[in-house]
N, C-alpha and C. Protein backbone atom coordinates (compact mmCIF):
# COMPACT_ATOMS: atom_id res chain seq x y z
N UNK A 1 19.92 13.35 4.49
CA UNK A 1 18.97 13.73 5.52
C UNK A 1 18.64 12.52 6.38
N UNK A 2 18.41 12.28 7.60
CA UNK A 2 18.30 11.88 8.89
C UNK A 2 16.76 11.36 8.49
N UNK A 3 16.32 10.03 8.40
CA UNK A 3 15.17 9.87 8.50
C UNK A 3 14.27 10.38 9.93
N UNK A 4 13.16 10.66 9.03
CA UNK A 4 11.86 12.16 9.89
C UNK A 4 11.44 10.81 10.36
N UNK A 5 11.39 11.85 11.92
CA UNK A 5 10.36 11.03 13.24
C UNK A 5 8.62 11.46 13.14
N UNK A 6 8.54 10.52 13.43
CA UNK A 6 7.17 10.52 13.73
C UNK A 6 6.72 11.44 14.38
N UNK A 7 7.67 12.22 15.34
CA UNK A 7 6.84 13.28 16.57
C UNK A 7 7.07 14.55 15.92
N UNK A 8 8.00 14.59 14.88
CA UNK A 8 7.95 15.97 14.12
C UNK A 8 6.46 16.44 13.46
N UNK A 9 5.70 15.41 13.40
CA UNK A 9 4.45 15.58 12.12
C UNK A 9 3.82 16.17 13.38
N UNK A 10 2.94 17.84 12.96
CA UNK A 10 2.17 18.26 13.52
C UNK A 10 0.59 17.79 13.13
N UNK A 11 -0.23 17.17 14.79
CA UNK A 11 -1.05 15.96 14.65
C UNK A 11 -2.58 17.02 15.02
N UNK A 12 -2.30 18.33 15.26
CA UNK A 12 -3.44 19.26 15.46
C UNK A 12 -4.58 18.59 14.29
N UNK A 13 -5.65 18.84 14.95
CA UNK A 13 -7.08 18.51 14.20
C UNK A 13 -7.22 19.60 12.94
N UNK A 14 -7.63 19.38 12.06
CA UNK A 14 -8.17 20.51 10.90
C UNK A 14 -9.28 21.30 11.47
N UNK A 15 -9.24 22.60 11.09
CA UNK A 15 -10.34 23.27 10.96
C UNK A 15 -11.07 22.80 10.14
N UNK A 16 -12.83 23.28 10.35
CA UNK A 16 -13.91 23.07 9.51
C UNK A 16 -13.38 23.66 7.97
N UNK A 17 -12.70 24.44 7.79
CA UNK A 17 -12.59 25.17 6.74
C UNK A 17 -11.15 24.72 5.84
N UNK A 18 -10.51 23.60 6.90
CA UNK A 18 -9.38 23.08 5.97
C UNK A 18 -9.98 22.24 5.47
N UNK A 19 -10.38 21.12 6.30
CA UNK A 19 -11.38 19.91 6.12
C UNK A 19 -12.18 20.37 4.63
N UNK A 20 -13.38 21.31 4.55
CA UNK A 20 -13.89 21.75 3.87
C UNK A 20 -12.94 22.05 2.20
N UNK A 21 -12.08 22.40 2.43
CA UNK A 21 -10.58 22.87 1.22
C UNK A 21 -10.15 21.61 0.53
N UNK A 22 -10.26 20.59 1.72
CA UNK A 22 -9.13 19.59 1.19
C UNK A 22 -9.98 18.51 0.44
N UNK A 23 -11.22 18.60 1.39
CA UNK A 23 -12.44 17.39 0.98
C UNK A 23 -12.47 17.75 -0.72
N UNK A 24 -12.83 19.11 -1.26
CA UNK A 24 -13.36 19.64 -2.31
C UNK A 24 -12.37 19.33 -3.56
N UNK A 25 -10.89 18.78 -2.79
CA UNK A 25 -9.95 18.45 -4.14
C UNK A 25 -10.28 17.14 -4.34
N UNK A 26 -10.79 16.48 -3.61
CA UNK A 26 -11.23 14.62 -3.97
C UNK A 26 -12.34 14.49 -5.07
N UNK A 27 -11.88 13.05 -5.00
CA UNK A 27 -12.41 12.71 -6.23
C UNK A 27 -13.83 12.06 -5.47
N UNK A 28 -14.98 11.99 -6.77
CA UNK A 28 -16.34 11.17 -5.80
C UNK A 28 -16.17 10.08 -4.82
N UNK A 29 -15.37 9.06 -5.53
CA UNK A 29 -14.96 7.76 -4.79
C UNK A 29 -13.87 8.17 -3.78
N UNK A 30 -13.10 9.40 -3.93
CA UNK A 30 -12.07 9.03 -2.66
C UNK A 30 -12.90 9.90 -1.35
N UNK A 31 -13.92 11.03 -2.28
CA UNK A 31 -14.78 11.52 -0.77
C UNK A 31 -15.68 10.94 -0.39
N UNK A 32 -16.20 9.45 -0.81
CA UNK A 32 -17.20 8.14 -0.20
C UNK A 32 -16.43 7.79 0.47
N UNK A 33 -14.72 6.87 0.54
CA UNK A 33 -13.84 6.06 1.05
C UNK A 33 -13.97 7.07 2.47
N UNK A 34 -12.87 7.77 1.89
CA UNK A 34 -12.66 8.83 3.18
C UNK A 34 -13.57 9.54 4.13
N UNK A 35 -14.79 9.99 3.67
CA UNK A 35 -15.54 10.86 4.63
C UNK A 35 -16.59 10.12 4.80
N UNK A 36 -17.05 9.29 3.85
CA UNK A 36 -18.73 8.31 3.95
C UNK A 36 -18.01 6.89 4.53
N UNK A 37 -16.91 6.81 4.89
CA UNK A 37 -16.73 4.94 5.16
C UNK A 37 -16.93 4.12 4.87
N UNK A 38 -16.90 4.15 3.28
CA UNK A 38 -16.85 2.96 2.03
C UNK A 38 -16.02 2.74 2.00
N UNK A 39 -15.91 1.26 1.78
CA UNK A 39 -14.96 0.71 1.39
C UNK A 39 -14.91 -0.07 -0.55
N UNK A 40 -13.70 0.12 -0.78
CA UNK A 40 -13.20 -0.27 -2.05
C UNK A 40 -13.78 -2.25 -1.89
N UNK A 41 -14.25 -2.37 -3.54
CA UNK A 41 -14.05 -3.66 -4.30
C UNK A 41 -12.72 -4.39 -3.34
N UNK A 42 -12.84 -5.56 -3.07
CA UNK A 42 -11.27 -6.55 -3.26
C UNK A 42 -10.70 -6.17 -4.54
N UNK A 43 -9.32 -6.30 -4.21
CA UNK A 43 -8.44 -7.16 -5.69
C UNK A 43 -8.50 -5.67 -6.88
N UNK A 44 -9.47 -4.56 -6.11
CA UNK A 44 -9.05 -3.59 -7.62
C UNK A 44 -8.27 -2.12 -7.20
N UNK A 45 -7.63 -2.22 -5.84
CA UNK A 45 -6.96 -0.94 -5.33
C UNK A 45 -5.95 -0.88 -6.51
N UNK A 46 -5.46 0.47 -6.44
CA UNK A 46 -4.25 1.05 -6.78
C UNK A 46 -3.20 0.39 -6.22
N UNK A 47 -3.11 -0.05 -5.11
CA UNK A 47 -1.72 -0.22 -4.82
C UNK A 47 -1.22 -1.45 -4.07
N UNK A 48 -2.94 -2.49 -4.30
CA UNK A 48 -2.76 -3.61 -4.17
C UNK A 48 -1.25 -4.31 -4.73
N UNK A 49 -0.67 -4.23 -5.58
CA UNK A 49 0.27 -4.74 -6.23
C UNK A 49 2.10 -3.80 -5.89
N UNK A 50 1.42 -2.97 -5.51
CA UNK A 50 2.62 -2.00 -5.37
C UNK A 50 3.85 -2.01 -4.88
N UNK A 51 5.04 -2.13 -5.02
CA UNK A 51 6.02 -2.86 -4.83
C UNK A 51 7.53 -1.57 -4.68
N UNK A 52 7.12 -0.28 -4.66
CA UNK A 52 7.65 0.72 -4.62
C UNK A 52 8.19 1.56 -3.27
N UNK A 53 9.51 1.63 -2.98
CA UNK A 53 9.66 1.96 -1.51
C UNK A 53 9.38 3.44 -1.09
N UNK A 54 8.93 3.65 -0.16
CA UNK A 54 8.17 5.14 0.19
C UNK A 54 7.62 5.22 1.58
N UNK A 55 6.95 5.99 1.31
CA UNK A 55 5.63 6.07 2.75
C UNK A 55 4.50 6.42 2.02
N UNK A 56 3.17 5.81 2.76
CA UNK A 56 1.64 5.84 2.21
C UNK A 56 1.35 7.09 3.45
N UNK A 57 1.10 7.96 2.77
CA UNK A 57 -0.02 9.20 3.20
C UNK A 57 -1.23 9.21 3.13
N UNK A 58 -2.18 9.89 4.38
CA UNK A 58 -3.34 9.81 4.01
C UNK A 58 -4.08 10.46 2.84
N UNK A 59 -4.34 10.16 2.63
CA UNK A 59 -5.09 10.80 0.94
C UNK A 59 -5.60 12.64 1.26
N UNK A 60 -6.20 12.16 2.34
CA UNK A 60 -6.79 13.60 2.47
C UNK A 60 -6.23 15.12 3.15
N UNK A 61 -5.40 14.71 4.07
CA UNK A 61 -4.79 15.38 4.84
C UNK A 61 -2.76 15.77 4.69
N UNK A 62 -2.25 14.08 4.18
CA UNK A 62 -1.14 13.90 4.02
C UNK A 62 0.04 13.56 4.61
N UNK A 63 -0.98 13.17 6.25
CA UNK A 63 -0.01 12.51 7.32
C UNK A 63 0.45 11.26 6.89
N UNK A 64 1.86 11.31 7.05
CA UNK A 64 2.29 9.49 6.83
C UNK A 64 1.46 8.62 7.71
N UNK A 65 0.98 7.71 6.97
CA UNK A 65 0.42 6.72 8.03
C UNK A 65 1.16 4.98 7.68
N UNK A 66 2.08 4.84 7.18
CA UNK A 66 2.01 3.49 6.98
C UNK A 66 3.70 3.55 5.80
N UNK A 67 4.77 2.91 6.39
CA UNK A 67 5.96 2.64 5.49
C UNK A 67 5.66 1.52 4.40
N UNK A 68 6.39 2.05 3.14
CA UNK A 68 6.16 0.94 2.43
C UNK A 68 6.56 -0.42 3.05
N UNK A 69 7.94 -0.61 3.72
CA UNK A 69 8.43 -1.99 3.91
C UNK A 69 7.64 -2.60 4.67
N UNK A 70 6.45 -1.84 5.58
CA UNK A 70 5.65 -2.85 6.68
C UNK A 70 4.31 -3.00 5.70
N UNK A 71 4.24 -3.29 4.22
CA UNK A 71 3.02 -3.66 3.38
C UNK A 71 3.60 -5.09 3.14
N UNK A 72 2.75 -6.17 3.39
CA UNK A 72 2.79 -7.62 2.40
C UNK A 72 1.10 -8.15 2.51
N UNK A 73 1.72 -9.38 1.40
CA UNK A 73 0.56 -9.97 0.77
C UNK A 73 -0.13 -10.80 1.71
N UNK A 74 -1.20 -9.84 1.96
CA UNK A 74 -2.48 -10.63 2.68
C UNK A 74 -3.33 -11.64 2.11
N UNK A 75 -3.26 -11.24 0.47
CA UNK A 75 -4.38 -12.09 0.03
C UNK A 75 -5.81 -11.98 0.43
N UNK A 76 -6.11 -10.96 0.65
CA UNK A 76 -7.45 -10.10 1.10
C UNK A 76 -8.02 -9.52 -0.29
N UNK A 77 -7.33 -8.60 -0.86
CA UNK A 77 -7.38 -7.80 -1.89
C UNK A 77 -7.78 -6.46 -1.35
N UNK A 78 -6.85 -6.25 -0.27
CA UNK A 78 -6.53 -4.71 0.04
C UNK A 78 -4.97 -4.68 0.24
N UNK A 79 -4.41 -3.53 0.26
CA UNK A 79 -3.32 -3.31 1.03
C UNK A 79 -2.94 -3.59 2.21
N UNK A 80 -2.21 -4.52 2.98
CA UNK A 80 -2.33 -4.54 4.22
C UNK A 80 -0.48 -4.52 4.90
N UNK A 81 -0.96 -3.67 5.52
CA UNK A 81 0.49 -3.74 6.33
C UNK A 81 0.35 -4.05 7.92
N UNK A 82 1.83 -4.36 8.08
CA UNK A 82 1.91 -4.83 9.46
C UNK A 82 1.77 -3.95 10.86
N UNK A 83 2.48 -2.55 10.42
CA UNK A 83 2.83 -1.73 11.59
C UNK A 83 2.20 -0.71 10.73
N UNK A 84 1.75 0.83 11.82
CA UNK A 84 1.66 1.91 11.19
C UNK A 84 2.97 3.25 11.26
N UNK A 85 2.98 3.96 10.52
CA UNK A 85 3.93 4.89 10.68
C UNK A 85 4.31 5.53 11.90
N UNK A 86 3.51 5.66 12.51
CA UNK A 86 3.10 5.94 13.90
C UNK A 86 2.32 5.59 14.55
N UNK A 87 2.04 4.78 15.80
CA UNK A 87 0.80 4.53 16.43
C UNK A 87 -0.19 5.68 16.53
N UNK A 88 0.97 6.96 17.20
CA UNK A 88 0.11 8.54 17.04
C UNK A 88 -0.85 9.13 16.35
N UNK A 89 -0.18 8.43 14.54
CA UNK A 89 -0.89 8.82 13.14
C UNK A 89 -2.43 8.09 13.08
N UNK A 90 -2.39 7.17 13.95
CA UNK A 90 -3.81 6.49 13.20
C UNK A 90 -4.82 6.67 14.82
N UNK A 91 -6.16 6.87 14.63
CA UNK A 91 -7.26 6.08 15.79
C UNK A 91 -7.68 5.06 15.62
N UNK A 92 -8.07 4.13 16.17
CA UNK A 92 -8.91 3.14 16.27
C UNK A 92 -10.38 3.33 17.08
N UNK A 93 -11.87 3.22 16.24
CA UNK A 93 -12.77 3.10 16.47
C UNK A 93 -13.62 2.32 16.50
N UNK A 94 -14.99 1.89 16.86
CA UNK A 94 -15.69 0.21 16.92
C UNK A 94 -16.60 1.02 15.91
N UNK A 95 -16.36 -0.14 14.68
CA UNK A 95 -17.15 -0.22 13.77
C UNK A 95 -18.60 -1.50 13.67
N UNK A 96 -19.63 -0.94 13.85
CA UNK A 96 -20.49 -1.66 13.82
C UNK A 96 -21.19 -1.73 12.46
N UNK A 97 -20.89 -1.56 11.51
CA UNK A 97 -21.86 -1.86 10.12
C UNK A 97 -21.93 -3.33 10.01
N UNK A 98 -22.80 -3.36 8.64
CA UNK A 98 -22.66 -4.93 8.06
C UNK A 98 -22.60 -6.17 9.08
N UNK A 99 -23.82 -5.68 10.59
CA UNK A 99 -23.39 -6.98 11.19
C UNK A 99 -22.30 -7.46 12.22
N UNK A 100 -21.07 -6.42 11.77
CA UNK A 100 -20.02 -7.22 12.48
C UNK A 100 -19.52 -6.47 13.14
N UNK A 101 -18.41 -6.19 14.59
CA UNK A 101 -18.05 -5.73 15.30
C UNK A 101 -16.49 -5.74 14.72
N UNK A 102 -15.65 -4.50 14.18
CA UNK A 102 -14.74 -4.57 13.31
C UNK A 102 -13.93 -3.02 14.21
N UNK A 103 -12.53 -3.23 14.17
CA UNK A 103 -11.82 -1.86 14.71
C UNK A 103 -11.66 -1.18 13.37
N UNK A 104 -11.73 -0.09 13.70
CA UNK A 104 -11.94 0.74 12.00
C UNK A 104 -10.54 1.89 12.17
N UNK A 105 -10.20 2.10 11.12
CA UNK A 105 -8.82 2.80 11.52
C UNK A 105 -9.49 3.98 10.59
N UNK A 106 -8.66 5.49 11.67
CA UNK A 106 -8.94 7.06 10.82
C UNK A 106 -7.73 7.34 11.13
N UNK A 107 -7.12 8.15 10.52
CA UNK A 107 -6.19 9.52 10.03
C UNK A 107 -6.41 9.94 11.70
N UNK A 108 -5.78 10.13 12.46
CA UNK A 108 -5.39 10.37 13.85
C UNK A 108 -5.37 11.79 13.11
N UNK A 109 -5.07 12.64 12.69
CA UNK A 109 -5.20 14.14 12.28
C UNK A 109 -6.74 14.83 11.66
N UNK A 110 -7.09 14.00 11.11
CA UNK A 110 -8.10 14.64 9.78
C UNK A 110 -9.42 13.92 9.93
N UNK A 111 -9.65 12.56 10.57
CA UNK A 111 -10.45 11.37 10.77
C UNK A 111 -11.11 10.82 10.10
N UNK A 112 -10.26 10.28 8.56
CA UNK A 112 -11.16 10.05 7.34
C UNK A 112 -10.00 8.96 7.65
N UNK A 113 -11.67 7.77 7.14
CA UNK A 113 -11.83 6.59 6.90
C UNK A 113 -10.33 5.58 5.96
N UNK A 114 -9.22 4.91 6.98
CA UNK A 114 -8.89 4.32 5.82
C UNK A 114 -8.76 2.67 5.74
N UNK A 115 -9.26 1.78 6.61
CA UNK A 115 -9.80 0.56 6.76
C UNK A 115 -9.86 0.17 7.71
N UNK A 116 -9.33 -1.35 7.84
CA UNK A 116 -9.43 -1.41 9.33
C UNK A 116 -8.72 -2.73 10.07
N UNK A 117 -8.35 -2.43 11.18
CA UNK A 117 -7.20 -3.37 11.87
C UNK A 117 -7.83 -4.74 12.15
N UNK A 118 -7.12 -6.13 11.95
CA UNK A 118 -7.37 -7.35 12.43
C UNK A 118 -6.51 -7.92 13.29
N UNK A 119 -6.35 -8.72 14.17
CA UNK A 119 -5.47 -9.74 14.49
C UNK A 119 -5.25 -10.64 13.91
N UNK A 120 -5.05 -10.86 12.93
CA UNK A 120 -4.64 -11.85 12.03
C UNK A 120 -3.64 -11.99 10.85
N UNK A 121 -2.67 -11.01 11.26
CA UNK A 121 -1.03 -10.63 10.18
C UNK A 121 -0.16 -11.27 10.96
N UNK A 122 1.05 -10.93 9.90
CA UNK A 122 1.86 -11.47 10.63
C UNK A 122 2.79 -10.82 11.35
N UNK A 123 4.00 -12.03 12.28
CA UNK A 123 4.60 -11.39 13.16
C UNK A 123 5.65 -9.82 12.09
N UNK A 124 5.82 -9.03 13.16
CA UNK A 124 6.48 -9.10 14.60
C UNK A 124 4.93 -8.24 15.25
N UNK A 125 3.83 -7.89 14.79
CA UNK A 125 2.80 -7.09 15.72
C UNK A 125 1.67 -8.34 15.48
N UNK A 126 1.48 -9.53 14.86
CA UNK A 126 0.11 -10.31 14.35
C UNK A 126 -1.31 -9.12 14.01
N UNK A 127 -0.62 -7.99 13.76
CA UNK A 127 -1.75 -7.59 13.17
C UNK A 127 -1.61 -6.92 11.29
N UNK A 128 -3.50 -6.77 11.03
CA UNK A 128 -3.48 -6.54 9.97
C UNK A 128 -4.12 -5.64 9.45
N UNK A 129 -3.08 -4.36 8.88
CA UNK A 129 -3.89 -3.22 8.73
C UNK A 129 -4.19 -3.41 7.24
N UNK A 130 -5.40 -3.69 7.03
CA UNK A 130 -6.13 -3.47 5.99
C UNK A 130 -6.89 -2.46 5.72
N UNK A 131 -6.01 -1.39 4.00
CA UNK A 131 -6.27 -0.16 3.65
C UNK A 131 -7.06 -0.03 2.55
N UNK A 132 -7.85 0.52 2.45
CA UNK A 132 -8.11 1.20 0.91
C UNK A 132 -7.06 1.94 0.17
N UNK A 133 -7.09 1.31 -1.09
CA UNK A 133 -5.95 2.07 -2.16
C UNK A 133 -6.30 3.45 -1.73
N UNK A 134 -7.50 3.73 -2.49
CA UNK A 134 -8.25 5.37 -2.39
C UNK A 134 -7.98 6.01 -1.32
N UNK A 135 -7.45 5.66 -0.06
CA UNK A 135 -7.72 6.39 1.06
C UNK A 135 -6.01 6.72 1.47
N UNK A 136 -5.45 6.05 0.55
CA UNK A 136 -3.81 6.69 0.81
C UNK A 136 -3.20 7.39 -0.55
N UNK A 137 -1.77 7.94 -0.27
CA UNK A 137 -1.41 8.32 -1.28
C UNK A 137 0.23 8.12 -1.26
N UNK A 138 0.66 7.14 -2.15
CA UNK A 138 2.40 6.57 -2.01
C UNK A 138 3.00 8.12 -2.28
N UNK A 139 4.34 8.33 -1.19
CA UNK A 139 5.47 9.19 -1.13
C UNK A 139 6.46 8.39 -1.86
N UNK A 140 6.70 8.38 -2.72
CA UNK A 140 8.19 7.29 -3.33
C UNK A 140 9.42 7.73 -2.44
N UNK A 141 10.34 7.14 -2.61
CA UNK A 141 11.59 7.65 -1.85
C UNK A 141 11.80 8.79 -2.97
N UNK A 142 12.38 9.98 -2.37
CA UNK A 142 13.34 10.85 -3.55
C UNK A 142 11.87 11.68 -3.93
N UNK A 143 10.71 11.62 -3.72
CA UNK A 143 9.38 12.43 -3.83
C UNK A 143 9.58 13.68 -2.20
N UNK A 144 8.33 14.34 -2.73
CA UNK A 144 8.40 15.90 -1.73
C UNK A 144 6.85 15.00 -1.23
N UNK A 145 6.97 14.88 0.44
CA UNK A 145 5.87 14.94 1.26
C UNK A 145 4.61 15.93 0.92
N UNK A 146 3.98 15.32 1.29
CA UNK A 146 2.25 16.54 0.93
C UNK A 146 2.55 17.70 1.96
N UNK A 147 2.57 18.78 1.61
CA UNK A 147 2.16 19.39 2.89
C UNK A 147 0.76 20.42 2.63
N UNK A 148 -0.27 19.49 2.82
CA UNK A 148 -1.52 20.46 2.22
C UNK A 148 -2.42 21.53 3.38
N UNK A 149 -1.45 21.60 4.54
CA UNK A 149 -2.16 21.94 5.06
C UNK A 149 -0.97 23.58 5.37
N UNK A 150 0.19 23.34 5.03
CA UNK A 150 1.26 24.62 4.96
C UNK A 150 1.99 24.72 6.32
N UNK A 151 1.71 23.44 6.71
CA UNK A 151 2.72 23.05 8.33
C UNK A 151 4.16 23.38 8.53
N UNK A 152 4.45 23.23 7.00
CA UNK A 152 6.29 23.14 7.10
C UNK A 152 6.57 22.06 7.67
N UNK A 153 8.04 21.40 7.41
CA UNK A 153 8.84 20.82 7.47
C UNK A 153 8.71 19.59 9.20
N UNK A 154 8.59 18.86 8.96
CA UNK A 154 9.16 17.85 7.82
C UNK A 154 8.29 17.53 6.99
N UNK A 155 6.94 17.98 6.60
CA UNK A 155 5.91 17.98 5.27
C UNK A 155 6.59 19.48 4.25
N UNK A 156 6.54 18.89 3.29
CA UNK A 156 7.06 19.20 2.01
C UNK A 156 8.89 18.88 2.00
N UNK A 157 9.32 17.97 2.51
CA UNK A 157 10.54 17.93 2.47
C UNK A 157 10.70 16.38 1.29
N UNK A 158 11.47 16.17 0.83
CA UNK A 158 12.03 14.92 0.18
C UNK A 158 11.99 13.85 1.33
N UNK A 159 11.40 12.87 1.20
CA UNK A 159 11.71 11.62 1.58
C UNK A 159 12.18 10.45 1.21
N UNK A 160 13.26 10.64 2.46
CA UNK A 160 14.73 9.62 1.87
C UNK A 160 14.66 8.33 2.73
N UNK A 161 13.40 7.95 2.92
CA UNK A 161 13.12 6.69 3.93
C UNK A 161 13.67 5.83 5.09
């Protein structure tokens, strides 16, 4: 199979009542991350260490947002990758908590919380998307895409990266 484009993923907003479906399968901590805009401890994600080739999905919805090969070691103690799966897949919003003026990255589909962009990665974009473990979910290569919302194809297909 032909590695899946980015413009195949249908990017329509959820209904109140998918939203509502999908929120109710999370766990306490992944519906704080995702819908309340908490963020995870340093140094104790899931997938801080993760070294497995795939694509990271959003936890809640199941849009790819992020290839494994564009993840390296920030030394933050989040996940951070360089590029996103799609520019399409993610928004960028001004986060004002805690003081500081921070770009906050959502699920371009679903708009749950999954960290947030810096200028300070490395090349080829110098930026740094810093994720919450909780707020994604690894596709391994040779795994079936989420399709939780019953979109069809290219969600629920095998991904061969």
């Amino acid at each position: 199979m032909a590695e899946v484009g980015s413009d195949l993923f249908d990017l329509a907003p959820l209904t109140r009542l998918q939203r509502h479906d999908l929120a109710a399968a999370l766990t306490d901590e992944e519906r704080s991350l995702l819908l309340d805009h908490a963020e995870e401890a340093p140094f104790c994600g899931l997938f801080l260490y993760e070294k497995r080739e795939g694509v990271y999905c959003c936890r809640l919805c199941g849009l790819p947002l992020f290839r494994a090969g564009a993840k390296f070691e920030s030394g933050t103690g989040w996940p951070s990758f360089t590029t996103p799966f799609s520019a399409d897949h993610l928004q960028t919003i001004e986060d004002r908590r805690y003081g500081m003026i921070r770009a906050e990255i959502v699920c371009a589909r679903c708009g749950s919380h999954q960290g947030h962009v810096f200028p300070d990665g490395p090349l080829p974009t110098g930026l740094r998307y810093c994720i919450n473990s909780g707020s994604l979910e690894l596709v391994a290569v040779g795994e079936t895409l989420p399709d939780r919302l019953g979109r069809g194809a290219p969600e629920g297909l095998v991904w061969r990266g």
